[in-house]
C-alpha atoms as a PDB file:
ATOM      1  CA  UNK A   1       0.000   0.000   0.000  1.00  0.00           C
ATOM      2  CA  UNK A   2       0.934   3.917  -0.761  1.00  0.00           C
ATOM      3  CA  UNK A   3       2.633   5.275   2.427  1.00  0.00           C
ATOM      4  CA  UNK A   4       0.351   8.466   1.770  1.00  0.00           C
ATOM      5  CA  UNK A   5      -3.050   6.446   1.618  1.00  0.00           C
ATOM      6  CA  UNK A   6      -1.778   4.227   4.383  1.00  0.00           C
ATOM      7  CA  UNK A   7      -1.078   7.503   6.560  1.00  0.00           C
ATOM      8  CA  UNK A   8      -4.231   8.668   6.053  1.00  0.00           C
ATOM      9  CA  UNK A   9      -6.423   5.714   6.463  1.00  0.00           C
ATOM     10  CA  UNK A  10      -4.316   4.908  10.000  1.00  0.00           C
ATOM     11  CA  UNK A  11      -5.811   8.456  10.704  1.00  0.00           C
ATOM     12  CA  UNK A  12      -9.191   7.666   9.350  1.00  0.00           C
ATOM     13  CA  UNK A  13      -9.233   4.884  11.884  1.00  0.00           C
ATOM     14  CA  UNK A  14      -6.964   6.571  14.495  1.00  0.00           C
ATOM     15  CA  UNK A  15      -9.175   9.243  15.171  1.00  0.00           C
ATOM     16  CA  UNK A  16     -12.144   7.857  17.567  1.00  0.00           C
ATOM     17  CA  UNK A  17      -9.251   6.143  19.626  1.00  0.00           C
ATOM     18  CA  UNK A  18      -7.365   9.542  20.180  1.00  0.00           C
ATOM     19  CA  UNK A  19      -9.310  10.395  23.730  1.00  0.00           C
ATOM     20  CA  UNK A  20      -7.970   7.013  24.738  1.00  0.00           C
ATOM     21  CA  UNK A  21      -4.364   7.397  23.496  1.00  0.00           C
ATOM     22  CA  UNK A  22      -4.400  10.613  25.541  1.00  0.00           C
ATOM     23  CA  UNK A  23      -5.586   8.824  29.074  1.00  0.00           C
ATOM     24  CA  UNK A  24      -3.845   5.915  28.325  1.00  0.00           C
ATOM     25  CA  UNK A  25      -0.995   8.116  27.566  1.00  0.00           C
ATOM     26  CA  UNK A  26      -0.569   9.907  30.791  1.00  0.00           C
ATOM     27  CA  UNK A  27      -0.894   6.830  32.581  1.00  0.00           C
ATOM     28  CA  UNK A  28       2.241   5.635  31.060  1.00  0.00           C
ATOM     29  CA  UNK A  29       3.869   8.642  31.936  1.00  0.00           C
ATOM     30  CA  UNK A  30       3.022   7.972  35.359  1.00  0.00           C
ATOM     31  CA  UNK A  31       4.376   4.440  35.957  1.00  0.00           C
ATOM     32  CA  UNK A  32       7.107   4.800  33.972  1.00  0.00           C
ATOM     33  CA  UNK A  33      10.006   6.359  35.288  1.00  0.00           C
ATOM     34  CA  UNK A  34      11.532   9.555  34.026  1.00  0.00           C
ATOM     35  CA  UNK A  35      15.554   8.616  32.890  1.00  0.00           C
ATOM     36  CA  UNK A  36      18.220  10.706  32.437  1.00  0.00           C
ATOM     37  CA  UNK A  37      20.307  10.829  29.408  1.00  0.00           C
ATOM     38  CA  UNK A  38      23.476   8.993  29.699  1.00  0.00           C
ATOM     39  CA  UNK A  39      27.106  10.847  30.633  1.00  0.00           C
ATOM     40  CA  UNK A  40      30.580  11.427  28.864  1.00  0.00           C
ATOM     41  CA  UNK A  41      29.026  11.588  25.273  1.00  0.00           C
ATOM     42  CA  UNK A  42      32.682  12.091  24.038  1.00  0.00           C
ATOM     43  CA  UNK A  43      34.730   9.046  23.912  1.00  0.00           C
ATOM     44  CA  UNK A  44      38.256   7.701  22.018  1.00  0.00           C
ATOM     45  CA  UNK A  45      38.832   4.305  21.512  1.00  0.00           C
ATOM     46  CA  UNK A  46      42.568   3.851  21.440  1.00  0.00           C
ATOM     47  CA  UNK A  47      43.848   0.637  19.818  1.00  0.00           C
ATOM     48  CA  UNK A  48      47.370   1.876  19.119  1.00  0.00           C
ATOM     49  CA  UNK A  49      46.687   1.826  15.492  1.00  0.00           C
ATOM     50  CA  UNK A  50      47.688   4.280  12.382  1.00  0.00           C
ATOM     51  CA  UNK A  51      44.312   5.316  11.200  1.00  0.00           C
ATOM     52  CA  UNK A  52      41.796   7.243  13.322  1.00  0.00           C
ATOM     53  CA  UNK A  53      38.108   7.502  12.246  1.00  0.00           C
ATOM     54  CA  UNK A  54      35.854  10.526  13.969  1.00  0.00           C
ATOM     55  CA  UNK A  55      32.336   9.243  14.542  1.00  0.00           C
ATOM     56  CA  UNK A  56      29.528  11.706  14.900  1.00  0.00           C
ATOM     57  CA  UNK A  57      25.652  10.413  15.956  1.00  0.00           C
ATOM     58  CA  UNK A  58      22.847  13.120  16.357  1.00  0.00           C
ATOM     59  CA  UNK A  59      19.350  12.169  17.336  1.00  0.00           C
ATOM     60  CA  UNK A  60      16.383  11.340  20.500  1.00  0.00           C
ATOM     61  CA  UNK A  61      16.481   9.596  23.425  1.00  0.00           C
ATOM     62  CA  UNK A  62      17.909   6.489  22.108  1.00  0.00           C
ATOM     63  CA  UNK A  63      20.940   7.914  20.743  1.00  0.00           C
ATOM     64  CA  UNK A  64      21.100  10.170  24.229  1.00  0.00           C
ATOM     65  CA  UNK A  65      21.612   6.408  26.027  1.00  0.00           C
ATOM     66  CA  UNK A  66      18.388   6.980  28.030  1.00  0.00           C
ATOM     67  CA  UNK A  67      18.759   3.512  29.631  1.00  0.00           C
ATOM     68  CA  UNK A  68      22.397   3.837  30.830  1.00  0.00           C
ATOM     69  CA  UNK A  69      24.129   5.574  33.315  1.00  0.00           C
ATOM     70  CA  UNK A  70      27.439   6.188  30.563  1.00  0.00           C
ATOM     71  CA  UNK A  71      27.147   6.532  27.046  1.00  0.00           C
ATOM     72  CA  UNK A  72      30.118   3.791  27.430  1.00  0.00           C
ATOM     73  CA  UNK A  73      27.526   1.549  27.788  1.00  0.00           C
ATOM     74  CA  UNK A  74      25.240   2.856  25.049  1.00  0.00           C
ATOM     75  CA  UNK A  75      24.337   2.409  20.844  1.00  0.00           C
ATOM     76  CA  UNK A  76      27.620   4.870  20.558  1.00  0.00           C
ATOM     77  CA  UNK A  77      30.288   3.195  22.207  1.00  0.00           C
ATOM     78  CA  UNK A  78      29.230  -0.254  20.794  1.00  0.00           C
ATOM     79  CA  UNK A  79      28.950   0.915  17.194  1.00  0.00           C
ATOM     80  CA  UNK A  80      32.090   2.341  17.919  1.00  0.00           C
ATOM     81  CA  UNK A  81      34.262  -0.276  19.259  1.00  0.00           C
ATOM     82  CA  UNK A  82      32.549  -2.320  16.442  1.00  0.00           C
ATOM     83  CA  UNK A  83      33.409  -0.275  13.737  1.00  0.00           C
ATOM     84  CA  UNK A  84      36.808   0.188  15.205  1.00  0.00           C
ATOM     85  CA  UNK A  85      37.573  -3.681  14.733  1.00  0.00           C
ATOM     86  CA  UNK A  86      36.455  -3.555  10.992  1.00  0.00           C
ATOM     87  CA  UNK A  87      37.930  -0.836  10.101  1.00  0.00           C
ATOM     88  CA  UNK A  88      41.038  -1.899  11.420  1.00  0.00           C
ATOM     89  CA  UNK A  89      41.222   2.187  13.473  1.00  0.00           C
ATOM     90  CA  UNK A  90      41.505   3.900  16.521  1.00  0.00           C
ATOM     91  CA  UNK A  91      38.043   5.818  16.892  1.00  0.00           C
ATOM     92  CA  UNK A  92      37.064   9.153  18.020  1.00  0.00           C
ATOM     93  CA  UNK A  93      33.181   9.353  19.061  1.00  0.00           C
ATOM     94  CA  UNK A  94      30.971  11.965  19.554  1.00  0.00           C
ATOM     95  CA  UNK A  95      26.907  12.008  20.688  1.00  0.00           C
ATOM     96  CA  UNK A  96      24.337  14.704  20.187  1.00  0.00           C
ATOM     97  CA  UNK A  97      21.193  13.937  20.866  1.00  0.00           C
ATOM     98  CA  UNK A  98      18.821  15.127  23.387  1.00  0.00           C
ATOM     99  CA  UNK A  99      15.508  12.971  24.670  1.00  0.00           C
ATOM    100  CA  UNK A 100      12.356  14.151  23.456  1.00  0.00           C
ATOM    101  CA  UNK A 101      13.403  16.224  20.738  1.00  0.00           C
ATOM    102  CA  UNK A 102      11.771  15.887  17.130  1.00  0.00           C
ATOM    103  CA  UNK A 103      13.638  15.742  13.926  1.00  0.00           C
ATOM    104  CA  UNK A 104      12.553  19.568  13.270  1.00  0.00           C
ATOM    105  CA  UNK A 105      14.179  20.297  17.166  1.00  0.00           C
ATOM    106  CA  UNK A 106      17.587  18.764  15.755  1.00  0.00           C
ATOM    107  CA  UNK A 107      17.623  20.349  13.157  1.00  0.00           C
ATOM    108  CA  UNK A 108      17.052  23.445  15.010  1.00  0.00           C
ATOM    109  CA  UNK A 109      18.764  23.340  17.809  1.00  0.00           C
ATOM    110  CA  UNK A 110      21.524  20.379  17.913  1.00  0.00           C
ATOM    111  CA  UNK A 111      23.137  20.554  14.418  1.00  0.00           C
ATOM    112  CA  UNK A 112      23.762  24.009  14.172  1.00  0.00           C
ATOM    113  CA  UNK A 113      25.700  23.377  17.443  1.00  0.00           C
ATOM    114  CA  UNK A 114      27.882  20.418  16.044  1.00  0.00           C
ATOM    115  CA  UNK A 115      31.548  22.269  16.503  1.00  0.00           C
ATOM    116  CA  UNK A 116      33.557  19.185  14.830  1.00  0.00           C
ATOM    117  CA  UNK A 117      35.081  20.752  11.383  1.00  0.00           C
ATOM    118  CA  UNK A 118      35.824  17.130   9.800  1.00  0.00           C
ATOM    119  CA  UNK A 119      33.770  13.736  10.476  1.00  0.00           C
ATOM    120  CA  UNK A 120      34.220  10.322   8.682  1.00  0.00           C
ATOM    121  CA  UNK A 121      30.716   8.974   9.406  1.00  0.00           C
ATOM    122  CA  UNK A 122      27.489  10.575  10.676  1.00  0.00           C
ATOM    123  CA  UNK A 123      24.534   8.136  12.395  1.00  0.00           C
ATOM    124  CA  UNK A 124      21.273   9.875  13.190  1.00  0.00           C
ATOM    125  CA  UNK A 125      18.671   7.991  14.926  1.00  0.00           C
ATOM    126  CA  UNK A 126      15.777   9.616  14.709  1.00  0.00           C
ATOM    127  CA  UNK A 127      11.842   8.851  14.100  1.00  0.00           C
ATOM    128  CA  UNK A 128       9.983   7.710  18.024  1.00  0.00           C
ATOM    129  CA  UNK A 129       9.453  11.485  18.816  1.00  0.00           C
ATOM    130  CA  UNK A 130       7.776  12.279  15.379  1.00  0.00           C
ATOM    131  CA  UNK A 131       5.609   9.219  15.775  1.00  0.00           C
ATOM    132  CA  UNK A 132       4.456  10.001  19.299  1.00  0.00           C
ATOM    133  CA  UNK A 133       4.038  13.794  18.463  1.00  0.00           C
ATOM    134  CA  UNK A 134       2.039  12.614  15.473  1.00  0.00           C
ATOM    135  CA  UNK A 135       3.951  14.248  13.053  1.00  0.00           C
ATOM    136  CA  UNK A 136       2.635  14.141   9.045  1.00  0.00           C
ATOM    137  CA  UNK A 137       4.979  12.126   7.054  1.00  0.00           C
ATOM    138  CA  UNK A 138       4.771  15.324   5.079  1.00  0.00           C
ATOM    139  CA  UNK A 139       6.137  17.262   7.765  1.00  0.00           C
ATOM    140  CA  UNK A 140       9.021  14.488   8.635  1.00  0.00           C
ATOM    141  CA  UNK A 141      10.091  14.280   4.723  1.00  0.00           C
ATOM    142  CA  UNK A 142      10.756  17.859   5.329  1.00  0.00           C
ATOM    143  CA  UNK A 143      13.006  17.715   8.336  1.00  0.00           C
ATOM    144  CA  UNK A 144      14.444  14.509   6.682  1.00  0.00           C
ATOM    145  CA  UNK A 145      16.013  16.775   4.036  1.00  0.00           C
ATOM    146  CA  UNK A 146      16.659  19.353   5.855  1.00  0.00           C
ATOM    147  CA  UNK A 147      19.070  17.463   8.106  1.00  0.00           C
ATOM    148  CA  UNK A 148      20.978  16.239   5.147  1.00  0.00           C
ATOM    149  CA  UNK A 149      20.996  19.363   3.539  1.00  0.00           C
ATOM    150  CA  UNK A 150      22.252  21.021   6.886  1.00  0.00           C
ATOM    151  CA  UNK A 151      24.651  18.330   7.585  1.00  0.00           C
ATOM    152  CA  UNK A 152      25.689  18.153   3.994  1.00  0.00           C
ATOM    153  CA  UNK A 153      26.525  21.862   3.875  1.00  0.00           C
ATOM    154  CA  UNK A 154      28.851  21.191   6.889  1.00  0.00           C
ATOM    155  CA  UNK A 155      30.839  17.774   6.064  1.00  0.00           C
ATOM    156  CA  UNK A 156      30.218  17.772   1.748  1.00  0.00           C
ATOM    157  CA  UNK A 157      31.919  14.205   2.189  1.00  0.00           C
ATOM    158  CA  UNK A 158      30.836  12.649   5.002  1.00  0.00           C
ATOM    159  CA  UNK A 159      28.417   9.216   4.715  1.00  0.00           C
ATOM    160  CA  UNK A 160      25.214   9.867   6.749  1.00  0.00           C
ATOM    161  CA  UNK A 161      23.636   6.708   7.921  1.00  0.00           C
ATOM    162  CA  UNK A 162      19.799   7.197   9.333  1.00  0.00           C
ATOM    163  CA  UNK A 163      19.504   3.950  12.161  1.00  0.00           C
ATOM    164  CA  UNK A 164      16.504   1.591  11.604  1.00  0.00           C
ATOM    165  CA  UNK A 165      13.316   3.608  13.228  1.00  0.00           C
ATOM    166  CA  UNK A 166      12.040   2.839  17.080  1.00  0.00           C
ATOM    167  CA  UNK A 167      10.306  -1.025  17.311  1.00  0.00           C
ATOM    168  CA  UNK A 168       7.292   0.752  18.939  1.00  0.00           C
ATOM    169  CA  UNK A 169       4.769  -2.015  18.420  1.00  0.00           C
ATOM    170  CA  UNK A 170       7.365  -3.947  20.940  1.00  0.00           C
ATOM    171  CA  UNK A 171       7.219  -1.497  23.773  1.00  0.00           C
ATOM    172  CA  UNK A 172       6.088  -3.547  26.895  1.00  0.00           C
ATOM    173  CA  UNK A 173       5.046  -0.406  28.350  1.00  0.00           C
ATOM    174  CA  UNK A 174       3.094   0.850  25.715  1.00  0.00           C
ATOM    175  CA  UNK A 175      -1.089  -0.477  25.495  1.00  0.00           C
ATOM    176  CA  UNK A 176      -2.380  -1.918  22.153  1.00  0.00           C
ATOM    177  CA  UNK A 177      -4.038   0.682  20.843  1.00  0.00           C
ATOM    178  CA  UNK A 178      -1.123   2.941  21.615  1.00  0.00           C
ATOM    179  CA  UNK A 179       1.397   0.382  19.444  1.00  0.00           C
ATOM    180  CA  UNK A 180      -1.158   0.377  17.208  1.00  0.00           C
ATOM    181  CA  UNK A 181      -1.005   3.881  16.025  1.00  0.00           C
ATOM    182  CA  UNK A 182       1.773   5.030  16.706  1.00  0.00           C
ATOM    183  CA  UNK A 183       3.455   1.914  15.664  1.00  0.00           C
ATOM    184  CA  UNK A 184       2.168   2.003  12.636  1.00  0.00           C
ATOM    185  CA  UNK A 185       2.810   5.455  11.816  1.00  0.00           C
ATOM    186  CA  UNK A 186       6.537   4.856  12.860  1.00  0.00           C
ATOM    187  CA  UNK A 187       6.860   2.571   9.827  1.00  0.00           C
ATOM    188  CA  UNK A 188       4.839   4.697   7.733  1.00  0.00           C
ATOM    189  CA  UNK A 189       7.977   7.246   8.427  1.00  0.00           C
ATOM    190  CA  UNK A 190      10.226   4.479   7.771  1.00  0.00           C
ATOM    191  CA  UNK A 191       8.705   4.041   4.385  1.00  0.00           C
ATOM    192  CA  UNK A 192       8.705   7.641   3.492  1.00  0.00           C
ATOM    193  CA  UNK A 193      12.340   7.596   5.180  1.00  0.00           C
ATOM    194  CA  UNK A 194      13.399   5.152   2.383  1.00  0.00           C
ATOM    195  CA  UNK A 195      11.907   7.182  -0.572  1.00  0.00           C
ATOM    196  CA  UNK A 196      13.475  10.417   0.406  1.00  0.00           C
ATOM    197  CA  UNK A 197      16.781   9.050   1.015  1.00  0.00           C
ATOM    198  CA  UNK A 198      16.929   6.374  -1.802  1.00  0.00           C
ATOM    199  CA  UNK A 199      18.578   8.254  -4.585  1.00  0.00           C
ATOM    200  CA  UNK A 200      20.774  10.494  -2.593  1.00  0.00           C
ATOM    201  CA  UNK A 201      24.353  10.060  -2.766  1.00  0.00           C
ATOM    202  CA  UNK A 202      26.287   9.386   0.010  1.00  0.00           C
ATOM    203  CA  UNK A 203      22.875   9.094   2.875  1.00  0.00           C
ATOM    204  CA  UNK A 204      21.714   5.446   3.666  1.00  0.00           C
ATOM    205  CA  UNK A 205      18.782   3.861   6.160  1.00  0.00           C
ATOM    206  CA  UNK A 206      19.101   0.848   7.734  1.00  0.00           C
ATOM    207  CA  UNK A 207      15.150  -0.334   6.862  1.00  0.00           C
ATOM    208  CA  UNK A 208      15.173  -3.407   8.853  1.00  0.00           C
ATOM    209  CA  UNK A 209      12.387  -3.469  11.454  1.00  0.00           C
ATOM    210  CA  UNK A 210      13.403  -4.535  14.582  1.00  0.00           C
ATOM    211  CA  UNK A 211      11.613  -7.388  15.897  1.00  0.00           C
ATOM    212  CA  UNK A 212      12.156  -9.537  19.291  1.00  0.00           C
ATOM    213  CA  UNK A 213      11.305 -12.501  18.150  1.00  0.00           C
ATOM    214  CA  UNK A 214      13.726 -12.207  15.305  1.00  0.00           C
ATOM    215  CA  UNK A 215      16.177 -10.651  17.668  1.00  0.00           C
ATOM    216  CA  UNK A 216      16.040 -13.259  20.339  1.00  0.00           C
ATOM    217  CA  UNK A 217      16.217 -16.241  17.398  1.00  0.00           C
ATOM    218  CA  UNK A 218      19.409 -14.511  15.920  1.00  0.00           C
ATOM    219  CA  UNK A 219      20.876 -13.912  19.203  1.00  0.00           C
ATOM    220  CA  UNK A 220      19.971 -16.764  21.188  1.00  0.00           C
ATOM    221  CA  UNK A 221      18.007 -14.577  23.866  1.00  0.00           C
ATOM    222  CA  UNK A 222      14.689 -15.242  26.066  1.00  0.00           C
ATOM    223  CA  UNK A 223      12.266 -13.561  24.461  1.00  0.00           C
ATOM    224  CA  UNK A 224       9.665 -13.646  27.222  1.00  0.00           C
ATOM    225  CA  UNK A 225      11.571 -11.469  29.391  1.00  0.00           C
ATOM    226  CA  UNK A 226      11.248  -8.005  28.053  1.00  0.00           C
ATOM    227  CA  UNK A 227      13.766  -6.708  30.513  1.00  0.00           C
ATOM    228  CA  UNK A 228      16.302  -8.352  28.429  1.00  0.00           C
ATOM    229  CA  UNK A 229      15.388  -5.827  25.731  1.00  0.00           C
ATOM    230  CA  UNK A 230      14.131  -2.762  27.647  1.00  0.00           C
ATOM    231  CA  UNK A 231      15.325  -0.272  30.856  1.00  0.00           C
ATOM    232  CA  UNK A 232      11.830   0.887  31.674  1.00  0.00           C
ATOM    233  CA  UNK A 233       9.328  -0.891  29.275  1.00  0.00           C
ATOM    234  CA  UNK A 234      10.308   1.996  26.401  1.00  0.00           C
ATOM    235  CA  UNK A 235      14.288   2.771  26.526  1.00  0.00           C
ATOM    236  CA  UNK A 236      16.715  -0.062  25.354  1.00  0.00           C
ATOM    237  CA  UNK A 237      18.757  -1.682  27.802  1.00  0.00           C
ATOM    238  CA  UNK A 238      22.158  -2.007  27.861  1.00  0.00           C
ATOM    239  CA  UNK A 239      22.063  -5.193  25.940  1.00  0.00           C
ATOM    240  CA  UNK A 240      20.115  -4.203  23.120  1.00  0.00           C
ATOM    241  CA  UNK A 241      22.302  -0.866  23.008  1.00  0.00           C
ATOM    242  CA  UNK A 242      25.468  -3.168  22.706  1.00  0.00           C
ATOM    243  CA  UNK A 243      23.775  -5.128  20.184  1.00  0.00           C
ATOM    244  CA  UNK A 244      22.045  -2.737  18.173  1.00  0.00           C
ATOM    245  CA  UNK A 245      25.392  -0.786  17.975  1.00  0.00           C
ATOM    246  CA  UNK A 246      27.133  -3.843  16.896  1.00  0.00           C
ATOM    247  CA  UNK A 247      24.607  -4.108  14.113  1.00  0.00           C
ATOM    248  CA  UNK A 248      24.445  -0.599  12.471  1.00  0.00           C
ATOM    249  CA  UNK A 249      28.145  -1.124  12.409  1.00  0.00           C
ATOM    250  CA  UNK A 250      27.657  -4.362  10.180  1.00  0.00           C
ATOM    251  CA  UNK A 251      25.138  -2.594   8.128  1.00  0.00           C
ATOM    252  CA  UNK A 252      27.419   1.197   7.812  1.00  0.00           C
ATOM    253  CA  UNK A 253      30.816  -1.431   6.883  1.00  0.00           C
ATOM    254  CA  UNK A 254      28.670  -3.188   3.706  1.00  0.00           C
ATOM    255  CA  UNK A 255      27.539  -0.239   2.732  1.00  0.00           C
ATOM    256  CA  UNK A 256      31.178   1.643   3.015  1.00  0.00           C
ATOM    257  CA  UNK A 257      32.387  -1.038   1.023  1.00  0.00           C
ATOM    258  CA  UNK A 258      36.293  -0.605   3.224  1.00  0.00           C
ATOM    259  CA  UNK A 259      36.439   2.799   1.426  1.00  0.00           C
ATOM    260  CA  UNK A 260      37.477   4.440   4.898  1.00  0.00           C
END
């Protein structure tokens, strides 16, 4: 199905459950506990070697290591130390990200900000915020580009790398109807991700969906126990940081093809 008539039919049948998203909604901010962003965002991974790759990542909670007390522990430091072992480099990281920001809020208020004058590979994760904040996929197309463009205008060279979006409809936190909507508009965003980015040179998306069945299969993990996967029912935990890190990596190194 068209991402545009799937958007707006998901609205179409959205709409009469949007009183309930809103109670249900502030009951999950209640019983869910507000975590802070992870520390040391700056990090250098020293492995005595000739080559040194800078690392920049931008984006929303997940990127900020909500879930971990050090961004050590985080998506960063794992894609990081991964990339450092295929690449064969020492590796100098950097995070900026802030929870609850939007696409539009990055773009606004993080990027301009970025005071690195060189980078050898840019990761955004972006796409939970716009999906809880109901965002058109009109309006994220828009901030889509406008990140690349903004980014672009800064490091002309650099490989930008958008992270698979939030598995939202696997949120044990989260009610039914809640990953229903917003779930599905997450992927919707995905989809319209994919379109705007296809043809661009030099910007990639990892468009796997996350799943924890597939996860735990591929890993060898329990899958009933969601606090394998998750901090507080929404966040990653440190596990699925390590491993999701350890996968972008994978996915940025095929599509590099060793040209770093």
């Amino acid at each position: 199905m068209n991402s545009k008539l799937q958007y707006f039919l998901g609205c179409f049948i959205s709409v009469p459950l949007l009183p309930l998203l809103y109670f249900e909604g502030k009951k999950i901010r209640k019983k869910t506990p507000t975590l802070p962003e992870a520390k040391e965002p700056i990090g250098y991974i020293n492995n005595n070697l000739d080559k040194t790759i800078n690392i920049l990542t931008i984006g929303e909670s997940t990127i900020a290591g909500v879930g971990v007390k050090y961004h050590k522990n985080g998506f960063t430091s794992s894609l990081a130390n991964t990339l450092s072992t295929k690449f064969k480099s020492n590796v100098n990281w950097h995070v900026y990200a802030k929870s609850g920001f939007t696409l539009k809020q990055v773009c606004d208020k993080i990027i301009p900000k970025i005071t690195e004058t060189s980078a050898d590979i840019i990761v955004i994760g972006m796409g939970g915020n716009d999906a809880f904040t109901l965002n058109s996929p009109k309006k994220w197309v828009t901030s889509v580009e406008k990140s690349i463009k903004l980014l672009q205008d800064k490091f002309p060279d650099t490989p930008i790398f958008f992270t698979n979006m939030p598995p939202i409809k696997e949120f044990p936190a989260f009610t039914k109807s809640i990953k229903f909507v917003i779930g599905n508009l997450v992927e919707i965003l995905g989809k319209r991700l994919n379109t705007a980015i296809i043809n661009k040179e030099n910007v990639f998306y990892n468009d796997e969906i996350i799943t924890l069945k597939q996860w735990s299969k591929k890993h060898n993990l329990d899958y009933s126990n969601s606090k394998t996967y998750f901090s507080d029912g929404v966040h990653p935990s440190e596990l699925t940081y390590k491993l999701w890190g350890k996968e972008m990596a994978t996915f940025i190194t095929k599509k590099l093809n060793n040209k770093i």
